[in-house]
Protein backbone atom coordinates (compact mmCIF):
# COMPACT_ATOMS: atom_id res chain seq x y z
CA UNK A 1 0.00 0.00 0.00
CA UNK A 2 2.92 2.48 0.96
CA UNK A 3 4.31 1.66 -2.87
CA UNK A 4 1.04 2.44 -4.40
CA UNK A 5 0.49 5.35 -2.72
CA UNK A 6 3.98 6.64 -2.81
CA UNK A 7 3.90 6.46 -6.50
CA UNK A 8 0.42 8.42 -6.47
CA UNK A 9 -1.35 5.63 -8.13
CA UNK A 10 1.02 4.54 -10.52
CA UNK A 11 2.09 8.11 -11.85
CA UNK A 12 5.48 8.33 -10.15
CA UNK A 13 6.32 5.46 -12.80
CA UNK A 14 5.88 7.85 -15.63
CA UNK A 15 8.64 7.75 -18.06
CA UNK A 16 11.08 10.98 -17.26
CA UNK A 17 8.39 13.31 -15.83
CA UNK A 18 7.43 11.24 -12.63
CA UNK A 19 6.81 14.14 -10.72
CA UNK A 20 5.36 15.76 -13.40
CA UNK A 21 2.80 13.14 -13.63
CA UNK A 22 2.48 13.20 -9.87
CA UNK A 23 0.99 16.79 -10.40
CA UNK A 24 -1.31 15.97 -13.45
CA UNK A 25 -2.57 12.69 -10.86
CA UNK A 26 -3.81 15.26 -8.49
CA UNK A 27 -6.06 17.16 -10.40
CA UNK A 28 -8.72 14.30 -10.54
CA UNK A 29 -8.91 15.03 -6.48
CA UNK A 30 -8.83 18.70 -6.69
CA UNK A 31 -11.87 18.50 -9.19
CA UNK A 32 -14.08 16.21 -6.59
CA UNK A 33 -13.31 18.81 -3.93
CA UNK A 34 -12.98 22.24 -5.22
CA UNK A 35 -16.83 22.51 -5.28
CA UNK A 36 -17.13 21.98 -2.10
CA UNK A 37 -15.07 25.11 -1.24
CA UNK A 38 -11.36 25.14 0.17
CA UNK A 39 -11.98 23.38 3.54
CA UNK A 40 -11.96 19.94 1.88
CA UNK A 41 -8.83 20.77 -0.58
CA UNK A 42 -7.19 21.83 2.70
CA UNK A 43 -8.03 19.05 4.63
CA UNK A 44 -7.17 16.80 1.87
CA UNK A 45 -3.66 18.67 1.47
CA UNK A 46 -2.84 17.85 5.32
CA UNK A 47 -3.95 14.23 4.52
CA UNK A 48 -1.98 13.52 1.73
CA UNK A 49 1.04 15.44 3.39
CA UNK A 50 0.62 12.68 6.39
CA UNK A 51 0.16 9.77 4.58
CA UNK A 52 3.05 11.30 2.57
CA UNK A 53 5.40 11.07 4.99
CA UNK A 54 4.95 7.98 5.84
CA UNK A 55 4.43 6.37 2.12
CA UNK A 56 7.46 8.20 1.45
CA UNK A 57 9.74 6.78 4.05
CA UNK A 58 8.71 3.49 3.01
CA UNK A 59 9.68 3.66 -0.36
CA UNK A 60 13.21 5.60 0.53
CA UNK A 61 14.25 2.31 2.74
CA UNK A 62 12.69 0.12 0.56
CA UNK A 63 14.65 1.56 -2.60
CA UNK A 64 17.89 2.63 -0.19
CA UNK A 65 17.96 6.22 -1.52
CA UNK A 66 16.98 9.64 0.60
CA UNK A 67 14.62 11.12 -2.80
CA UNK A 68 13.37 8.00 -4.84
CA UNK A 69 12.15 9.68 -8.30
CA UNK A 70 9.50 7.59 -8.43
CA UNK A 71 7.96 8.72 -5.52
CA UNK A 72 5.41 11.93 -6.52
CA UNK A 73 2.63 11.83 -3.47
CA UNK A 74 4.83 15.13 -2.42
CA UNK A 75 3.93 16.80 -5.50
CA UNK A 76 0.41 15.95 -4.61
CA UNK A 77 -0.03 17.26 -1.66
CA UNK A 78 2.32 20.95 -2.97
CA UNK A 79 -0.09 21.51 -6.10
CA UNK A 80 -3.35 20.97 -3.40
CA UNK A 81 -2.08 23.93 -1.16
CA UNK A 82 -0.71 26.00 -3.87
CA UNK A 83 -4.33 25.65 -5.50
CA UNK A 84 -5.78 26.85 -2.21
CA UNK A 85 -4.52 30.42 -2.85
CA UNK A 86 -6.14 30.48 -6.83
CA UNK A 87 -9.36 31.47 -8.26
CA UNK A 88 -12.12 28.58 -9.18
CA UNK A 89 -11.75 28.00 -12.76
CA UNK A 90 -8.79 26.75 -15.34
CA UNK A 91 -7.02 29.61 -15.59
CA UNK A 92 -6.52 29.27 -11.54
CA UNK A 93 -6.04 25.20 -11.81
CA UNK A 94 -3.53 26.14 -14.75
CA UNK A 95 -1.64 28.95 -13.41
CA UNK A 96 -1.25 26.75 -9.96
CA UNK A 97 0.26 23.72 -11.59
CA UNK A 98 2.61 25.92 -13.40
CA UNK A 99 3.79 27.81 -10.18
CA UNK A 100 3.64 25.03 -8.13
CA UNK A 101 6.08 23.21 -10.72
CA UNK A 102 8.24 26.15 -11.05
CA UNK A 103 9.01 26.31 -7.15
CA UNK A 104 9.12 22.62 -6.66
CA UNK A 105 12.23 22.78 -9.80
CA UNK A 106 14.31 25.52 -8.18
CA UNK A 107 13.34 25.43 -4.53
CA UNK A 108 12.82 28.75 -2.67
CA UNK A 109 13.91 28.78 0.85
CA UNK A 110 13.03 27.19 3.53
CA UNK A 111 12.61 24.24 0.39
CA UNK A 112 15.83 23.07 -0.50
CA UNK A 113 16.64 23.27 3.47
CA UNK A 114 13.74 21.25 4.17
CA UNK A 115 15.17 18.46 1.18
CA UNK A 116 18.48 18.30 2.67
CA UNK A 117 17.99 18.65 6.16
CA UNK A 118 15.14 16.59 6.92
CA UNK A 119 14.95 12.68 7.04
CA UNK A 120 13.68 10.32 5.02
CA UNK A 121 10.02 11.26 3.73
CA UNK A 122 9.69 14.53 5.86
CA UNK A 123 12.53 15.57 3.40
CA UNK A 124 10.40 14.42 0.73
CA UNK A 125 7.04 16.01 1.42
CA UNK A 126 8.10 19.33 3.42
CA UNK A 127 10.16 20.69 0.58
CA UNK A 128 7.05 20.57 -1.90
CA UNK A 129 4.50 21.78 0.89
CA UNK A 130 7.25 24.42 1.14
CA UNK A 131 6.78 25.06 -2.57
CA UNK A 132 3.24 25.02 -2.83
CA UNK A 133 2.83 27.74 -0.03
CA UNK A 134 5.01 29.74 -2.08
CA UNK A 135 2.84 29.24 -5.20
CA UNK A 136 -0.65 29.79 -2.80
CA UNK A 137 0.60 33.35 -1.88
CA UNK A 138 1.66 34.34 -5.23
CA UNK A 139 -1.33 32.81 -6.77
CA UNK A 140 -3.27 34.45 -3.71
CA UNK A 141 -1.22 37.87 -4.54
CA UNK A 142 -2.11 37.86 -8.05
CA UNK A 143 -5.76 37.41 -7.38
CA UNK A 144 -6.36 40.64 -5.00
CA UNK A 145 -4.55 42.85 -7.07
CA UNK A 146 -6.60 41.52 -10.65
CA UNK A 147 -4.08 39.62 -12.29
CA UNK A 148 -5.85 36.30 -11.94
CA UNK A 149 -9.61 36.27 -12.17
């Protein structure tokens, strides 16, 4: 079960772009909860984070490395809070899995901290929350001041 869910379902197994893939496997989620208003993306963000951490750790002793590629529930759980700062719509869904992927490639701080610092699949997980906090209040920036409607 830790495999399956480390790999978000199989997408972590995506040729080249695992985490990529990771981020296209969430939106399935985000579009059975965004109607329901952010409380449930939230909730589902701190879920997935959780079960994150633990899926991940599995997988990095299982595969004897500290980041397995494969493993994308991290990317998950960073797109679903970076989409709690955007508008409902596709423009928002769109412009969050582009930020979110930007931040999760080059890793504001506290991110890259959190990757190196941090053990096993807190590592994993905390430096794309990190990322996806970063993309909620620029996504959340852009929307009070017009730019995303």
């Amino acid at each position: 079960m830790a495999h399956v869910l480390s790999v978000w379902f199989g997408c972590g197994h995506f040729p080249g772009a695992p985490g990529t893939a990771g981020t296209v496997g969430a939106i399935p989620l985000y579009l059975l909860l965004r109607p329901h208003g952010l409380v449930p993306v939230a909730v589902a963000a701190i879920v997935v984070t959780v079960v994150g951490i633990w899926s991940a750790s599995s997988e990095c002793a299982r595969i004897g490395t500290k980041d397995p590629q494969i493993v994308c529930i991290d990317e998950v759980a960073g797109v679903l809070i970076a989409w709690l700062g955007c508008p409902v719509g596709w423009k928002g869904t769109l412009a969050g899995f582009v930020l979110f992927r930007i931040f999760d490639q080059f890793k504001p701080f506290p991110a890259r901290l959190a990757e190196k610092r941090l053990p096993s699949g807190w590592g994993v997980m905390l430096d794309d929350v990190v990322a996806g906090l970063w993309a909620a209040v620029l996504l959340y920036g852009a929307q009070r001041i017009g730019w995303l409607k």
